[in-house]
Protein backbone atom coordinates (compact mmCIF):
# COMPACT_ATOMS: atom_id res chain seq x y z
CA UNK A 1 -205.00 232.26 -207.08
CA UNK A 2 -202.13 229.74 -207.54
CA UNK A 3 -200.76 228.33 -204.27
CA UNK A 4 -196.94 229.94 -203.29
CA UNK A 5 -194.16 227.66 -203.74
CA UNK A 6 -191.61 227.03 -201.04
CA UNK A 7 -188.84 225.80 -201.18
CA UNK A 8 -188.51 222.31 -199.17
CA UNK A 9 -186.15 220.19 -197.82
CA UNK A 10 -185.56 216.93 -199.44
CA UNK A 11 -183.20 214.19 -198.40
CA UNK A 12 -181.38 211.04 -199.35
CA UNK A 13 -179.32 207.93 -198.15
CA UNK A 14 -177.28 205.71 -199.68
CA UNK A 15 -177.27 207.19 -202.99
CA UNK A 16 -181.24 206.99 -203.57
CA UNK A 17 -183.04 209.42 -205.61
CA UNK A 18 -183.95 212.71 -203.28
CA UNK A 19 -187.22 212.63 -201.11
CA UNK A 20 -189.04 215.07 -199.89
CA UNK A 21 -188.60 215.44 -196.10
CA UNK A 22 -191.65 214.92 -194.20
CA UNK A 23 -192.86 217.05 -191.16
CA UNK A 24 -192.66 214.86 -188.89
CA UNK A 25 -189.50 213.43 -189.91
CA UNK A 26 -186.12 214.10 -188.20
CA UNK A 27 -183.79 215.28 -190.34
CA UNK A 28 -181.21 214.98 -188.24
CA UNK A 29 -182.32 211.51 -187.35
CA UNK A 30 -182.35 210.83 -190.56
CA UNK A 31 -178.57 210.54 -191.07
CA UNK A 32 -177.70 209.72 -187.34
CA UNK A 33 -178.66 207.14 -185.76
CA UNK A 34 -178.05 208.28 -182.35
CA UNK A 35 -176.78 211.90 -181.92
CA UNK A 36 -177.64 215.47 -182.87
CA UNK A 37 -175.48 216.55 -185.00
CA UNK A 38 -173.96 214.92 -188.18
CA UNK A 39 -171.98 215.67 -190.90
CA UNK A 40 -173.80 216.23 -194.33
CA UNK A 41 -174.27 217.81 -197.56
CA UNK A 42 -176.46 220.30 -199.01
CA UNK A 43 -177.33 221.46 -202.67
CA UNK A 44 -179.76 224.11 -203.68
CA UNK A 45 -181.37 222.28 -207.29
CA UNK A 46 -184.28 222.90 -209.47
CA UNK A 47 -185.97 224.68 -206.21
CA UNK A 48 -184.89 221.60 -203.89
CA UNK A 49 -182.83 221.93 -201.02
CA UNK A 50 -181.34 218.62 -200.82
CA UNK A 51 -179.16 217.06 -197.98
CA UNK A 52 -177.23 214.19 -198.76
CA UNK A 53 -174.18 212.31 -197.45
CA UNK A 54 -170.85 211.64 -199.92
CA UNK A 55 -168.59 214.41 -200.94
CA UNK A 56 -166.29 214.38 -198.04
CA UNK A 57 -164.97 217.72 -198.80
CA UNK A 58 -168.27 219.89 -199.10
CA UNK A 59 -169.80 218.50 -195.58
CA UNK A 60 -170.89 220.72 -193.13
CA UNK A 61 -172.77 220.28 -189.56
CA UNK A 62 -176.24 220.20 -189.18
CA UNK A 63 -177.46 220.09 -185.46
CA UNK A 64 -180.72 219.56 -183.74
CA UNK A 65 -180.92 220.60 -179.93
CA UNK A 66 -181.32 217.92 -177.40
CA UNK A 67 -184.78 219.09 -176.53
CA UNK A 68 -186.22 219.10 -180.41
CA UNK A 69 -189.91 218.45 -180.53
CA UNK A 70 -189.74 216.27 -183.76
CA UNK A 71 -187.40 214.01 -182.09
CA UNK A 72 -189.37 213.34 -178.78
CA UNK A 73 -192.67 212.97 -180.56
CA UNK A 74 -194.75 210.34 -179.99
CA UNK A 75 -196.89 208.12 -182.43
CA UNK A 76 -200.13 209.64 -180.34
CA UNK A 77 -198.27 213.05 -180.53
CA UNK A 78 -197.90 212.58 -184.38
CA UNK A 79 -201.13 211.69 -185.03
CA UNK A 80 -202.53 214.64 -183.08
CA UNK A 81 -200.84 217.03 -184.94
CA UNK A 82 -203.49 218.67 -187.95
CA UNK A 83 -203.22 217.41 -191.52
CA UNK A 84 -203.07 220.39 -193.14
CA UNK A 85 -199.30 220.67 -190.87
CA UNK A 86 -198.46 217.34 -191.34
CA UNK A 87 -198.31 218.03 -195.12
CA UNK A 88 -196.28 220.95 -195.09
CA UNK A 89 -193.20 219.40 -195.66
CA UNK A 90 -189.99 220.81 -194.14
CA UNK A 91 -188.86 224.73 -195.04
CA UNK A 92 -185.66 226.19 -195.56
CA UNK A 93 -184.53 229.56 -193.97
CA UNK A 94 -181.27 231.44 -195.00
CA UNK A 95 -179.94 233.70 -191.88
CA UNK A 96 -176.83 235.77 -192.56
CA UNK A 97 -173.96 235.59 -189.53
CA UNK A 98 -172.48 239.03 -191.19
CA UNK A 99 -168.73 239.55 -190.10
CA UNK A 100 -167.44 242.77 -189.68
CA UNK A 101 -163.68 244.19 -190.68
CA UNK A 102 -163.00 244.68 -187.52
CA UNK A 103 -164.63 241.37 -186.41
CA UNK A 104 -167.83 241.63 -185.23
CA UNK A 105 -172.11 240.58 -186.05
CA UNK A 106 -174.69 241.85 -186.51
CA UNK A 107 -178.18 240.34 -184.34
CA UNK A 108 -181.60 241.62 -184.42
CA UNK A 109 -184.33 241.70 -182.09
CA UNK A 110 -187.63 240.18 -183.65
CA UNK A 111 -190.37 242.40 -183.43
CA UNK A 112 -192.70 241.04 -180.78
CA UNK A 113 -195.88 240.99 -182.92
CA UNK A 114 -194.39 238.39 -185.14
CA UNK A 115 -196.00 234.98 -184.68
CA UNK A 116 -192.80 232.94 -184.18
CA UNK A 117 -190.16 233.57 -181.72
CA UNK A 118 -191.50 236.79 -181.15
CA UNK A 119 -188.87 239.08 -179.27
CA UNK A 120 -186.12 236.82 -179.53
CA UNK A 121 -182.79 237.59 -180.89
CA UNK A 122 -181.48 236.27 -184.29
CA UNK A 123 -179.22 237.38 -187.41
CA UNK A 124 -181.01 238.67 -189.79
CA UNK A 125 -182.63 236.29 -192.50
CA UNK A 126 -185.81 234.17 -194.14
CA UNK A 127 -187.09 232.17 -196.05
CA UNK A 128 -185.54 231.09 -199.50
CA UNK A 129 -187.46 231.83 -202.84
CA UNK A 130 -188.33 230.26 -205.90
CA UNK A 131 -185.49 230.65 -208.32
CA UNK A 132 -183.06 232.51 -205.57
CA UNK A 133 -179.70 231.04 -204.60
CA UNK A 134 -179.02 230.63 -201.07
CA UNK A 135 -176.55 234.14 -200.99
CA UNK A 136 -179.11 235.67 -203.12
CA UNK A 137 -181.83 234.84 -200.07
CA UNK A 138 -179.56 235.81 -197.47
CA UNK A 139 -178.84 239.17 -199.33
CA UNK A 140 -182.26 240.05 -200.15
CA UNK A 141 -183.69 239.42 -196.70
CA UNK A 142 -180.61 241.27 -195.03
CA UNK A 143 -181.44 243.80 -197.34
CA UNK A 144 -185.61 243.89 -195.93
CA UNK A 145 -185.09 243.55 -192.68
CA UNK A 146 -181.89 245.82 -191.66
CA UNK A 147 -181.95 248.08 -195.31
CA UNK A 148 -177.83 246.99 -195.76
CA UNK A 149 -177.47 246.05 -199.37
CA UNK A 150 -174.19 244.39 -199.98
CA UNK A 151 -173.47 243.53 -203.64
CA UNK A 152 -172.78 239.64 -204.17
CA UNK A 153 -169.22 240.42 -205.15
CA UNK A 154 -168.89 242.83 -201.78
CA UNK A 155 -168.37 239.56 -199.42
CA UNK A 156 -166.66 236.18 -199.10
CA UNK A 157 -169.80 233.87 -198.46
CA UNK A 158 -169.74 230.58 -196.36
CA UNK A 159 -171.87 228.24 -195.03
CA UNK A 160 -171.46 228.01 -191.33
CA UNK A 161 -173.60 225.07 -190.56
CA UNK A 162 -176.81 224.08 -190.53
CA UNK A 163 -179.80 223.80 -187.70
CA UNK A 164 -182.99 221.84 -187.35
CA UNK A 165 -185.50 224.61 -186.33
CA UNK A 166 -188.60 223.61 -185.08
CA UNK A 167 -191.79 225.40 -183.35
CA UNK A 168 -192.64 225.84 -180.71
CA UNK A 169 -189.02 224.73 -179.65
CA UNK A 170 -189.94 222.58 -176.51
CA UNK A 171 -193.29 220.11 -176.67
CA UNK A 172 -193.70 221.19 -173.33
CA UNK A 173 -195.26 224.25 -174.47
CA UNK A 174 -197.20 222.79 -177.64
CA UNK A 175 -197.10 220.48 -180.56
CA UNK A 176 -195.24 221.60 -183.59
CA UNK A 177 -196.75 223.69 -186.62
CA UNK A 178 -193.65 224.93 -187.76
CA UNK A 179 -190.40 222.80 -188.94
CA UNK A 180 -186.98 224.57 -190.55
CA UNK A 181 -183.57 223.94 -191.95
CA UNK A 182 -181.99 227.19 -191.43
CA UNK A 183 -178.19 227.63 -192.95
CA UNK A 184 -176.19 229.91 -191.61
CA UNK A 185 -174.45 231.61 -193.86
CA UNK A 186 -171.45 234.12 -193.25
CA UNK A 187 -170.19 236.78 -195.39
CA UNK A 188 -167.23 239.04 -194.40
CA UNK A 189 -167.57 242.68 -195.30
CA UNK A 190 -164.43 244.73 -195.77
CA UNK A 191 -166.87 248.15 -193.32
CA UNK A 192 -166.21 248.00 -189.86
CA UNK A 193 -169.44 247.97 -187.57
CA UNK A 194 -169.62 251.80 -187.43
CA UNK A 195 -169.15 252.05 -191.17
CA UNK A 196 -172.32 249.61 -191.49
CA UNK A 197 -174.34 251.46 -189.15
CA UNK A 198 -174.77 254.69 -190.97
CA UNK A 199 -176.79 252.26 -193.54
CA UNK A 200 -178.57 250.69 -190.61
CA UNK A 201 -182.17 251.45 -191.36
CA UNK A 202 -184.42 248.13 -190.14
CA UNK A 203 -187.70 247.53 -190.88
CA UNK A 204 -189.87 248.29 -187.94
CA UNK A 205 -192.42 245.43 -188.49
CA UNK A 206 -189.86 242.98 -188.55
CA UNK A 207 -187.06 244.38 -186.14
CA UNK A 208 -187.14 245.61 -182.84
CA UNK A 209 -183.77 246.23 -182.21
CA UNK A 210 -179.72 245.73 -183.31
CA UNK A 211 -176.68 245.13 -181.88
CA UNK A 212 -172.97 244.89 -183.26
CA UNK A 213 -171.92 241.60 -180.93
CA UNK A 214 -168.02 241.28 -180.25
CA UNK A 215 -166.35 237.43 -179.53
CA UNK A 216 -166.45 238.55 -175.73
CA UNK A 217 -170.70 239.03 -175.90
CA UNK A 218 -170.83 236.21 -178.41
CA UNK A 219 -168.40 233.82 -175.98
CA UNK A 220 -171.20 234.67 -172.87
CA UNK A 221 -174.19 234.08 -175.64
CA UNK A 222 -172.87 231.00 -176.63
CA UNK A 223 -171.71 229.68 -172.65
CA UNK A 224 -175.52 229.96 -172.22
CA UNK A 225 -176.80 226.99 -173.34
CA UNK A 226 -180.44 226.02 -173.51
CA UNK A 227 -181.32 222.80 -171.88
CA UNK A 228 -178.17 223.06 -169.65
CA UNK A 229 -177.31 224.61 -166.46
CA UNK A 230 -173.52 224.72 -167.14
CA UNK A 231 -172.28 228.08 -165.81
CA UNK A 232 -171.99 231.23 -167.71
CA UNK A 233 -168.96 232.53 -168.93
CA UNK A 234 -169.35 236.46 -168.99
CA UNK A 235 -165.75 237.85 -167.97
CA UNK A 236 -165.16 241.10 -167.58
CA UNK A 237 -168.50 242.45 -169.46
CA UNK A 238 -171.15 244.96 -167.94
CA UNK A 239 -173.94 244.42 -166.63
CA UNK A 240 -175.74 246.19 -169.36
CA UNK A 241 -175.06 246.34 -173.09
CA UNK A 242 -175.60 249.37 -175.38
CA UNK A 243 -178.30 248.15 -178.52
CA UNK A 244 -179.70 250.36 -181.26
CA UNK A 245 -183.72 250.21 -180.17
CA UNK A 246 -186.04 250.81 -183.48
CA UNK A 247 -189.48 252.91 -183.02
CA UNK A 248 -192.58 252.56 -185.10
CA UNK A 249 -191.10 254.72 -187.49
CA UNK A 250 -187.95 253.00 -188.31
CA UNK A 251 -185.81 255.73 -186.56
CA UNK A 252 -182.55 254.28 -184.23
CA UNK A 253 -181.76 255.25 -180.35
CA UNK A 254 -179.34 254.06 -178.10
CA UNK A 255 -180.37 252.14 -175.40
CA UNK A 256 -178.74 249.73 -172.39
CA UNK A 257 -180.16 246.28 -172.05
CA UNK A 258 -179.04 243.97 -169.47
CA UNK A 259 -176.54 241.38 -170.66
CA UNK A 260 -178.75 238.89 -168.89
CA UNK A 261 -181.06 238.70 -171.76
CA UNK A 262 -178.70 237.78 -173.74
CA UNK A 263 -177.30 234.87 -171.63
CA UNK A 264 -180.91 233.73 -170.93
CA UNK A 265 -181.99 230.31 -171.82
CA UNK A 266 -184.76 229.07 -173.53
CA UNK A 267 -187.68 228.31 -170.83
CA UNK A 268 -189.04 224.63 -171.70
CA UNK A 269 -192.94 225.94 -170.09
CA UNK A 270 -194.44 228.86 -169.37
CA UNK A 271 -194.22 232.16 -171.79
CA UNK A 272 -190.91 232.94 -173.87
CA UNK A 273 -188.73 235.34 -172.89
CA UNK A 274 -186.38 237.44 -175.02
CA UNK A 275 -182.91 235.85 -175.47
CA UNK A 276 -180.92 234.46 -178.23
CA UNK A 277 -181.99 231.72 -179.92
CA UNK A 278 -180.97 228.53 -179.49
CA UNK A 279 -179.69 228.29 -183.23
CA UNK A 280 -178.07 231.35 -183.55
CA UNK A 281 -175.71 230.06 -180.51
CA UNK A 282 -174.88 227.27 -182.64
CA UNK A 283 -173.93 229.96 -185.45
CA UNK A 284 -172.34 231.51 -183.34
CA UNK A 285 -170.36 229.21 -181.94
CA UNK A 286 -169.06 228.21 -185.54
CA UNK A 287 -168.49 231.84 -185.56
CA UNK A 288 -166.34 231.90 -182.94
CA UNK A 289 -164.37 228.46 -184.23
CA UNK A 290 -163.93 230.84 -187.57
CA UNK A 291 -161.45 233.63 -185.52
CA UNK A 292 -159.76 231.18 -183.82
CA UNK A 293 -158.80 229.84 -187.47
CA UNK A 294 -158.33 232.92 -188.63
CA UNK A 295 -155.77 233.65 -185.39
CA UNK A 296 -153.71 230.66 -185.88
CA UNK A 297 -153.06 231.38 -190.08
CA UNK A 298 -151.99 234.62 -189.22
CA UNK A 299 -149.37 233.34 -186.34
């Protein structure tokens, strides 16, 4: 049986021809010499995802957290880490930051069987095929995972930014088998978050549970950061927030979680817990940055 392509994540400096990344490569580092996060750019081409720096007006952010594994690794670390990893190269992942008319998004509960980042929350999204663009990725896996089928011409995509995903997220708790550029994409949909939900119908293996996040939820989320202790911001918000849990059959119920989990950080030891991950903050925040935009044009 012939091997399954994936798309990878090459890169290139100073004009050279495109490399592929390697796994134990920063990418991040790559362009930045100190620093995690730089301005790049990005091109999907001949099944290459290829970051690059020189057109000014097409750069967007790519961001590693302080705490990424690849960066901290060590040359005994490296070498410790299986062959058969080592030569995966770097993936790319498409997530989909879906805006709502009346201005919110739409985050997902992984189901907890899954073998990476089991229960935590994310937007919905996956990996990129061979021969798909990046909105056709994002639209197909939104389409698998929460059953909404939007029609390319249906939204207004964007690319939000771009994060350096790696797992497991802290060394403290393993050495990495798993290394991602994830673009967040967002699309605006002309449906409100009620409209949407009547379409709502996730897949069970894949999806736990939904919730329609407003800029006050997604203003505590992001406050929250991991690797910080900086104080979160959660205003006048309950103490519990109302999510759409999914059973083993696919069906929907309404049920309160506590708005803690959703302003919990990311433990560096121990076992996970659910909370948002530490990328989809940085979407997020972009996401936030996008309404205050949107606020001043329309002043």
């Amino acid at each position: 049986m012939d091997k399954v392509r994936r798309i990878l994540v090459s890169v290139c400096k100073d004009r050279s021809a495109p490399q592929p990344a390697q796994f134990v490569q920063s990418i991040t580092g790559h362009f930045s010499d100190c620093g995690d996060e730089v301005k790049v750019n990005c091109k999907l081409e001949k099944n290459n995802f290829i970051l690059f720096r020189g057109d000014r007006g097409g750069e967007v952010t790519l961001r590693r957290p302080a705490f990424c594994p690849i960066k901290h690794l060590s040359v005994t670390e490296k070498a410790a880490i299986p062959l058969d990893v080592q030569q995966r190269g770097v993936d790319v992942g498409v997530a989909i930051i879906l805006h709502t008319a009346n201005h919110r998004v739409l985050l997902t509960r992984r189901a907890k069987e899954l073998r990476i980042f089991p229960n935590v929350w994310v937007p919905p999204g996956g990996h990129v095929e061979p021969d798909e663009t990046l909105l056709d990725a994002g639209l197909r896996e939104l389409k698998e995972e929460t059953g909404l089928k939007l029609e390319p011409e249906e939204v207004s995509p964007k690319i939000l930014g771009l994060w350096e995903s790696v797992y497991p997220p802290f060394l403290s708790r393993g050495l990495p088998h798993r290394h991602h550029i994830v673009v967040y994409m967002l699309l605006r949909s002309s449906l409100s978050h009620l409209q949407l939900q009547a379409f709502l119908r996730p897949s069970p293996p894949e999806v736990s549970a939904c919730v329609w996040a407003d800029s006050r939820l997604v203003g505590a989320i992001v406050s929250s950061r991991d690797g910080e202790d900086s104080e979160v911001q959660v205003d006048d918000l309950p103490n519990f927030i109302s999510v759409s849990e999914v059973s083993s059959e696919g069906v929907l119920s309404e049920c309160p979680l506590p708005l803690a989990v959703f302003t919990s950080r990311a433990p560096d030891s121990g076992p996970d817990l659910e909370r948002v991950s530490t990328g989809t903050k940085f979407a997020l925040e972009l996401w936030l940055k996008t309404l205050e935009t949107s606020d001043t044009d329309t002043k």
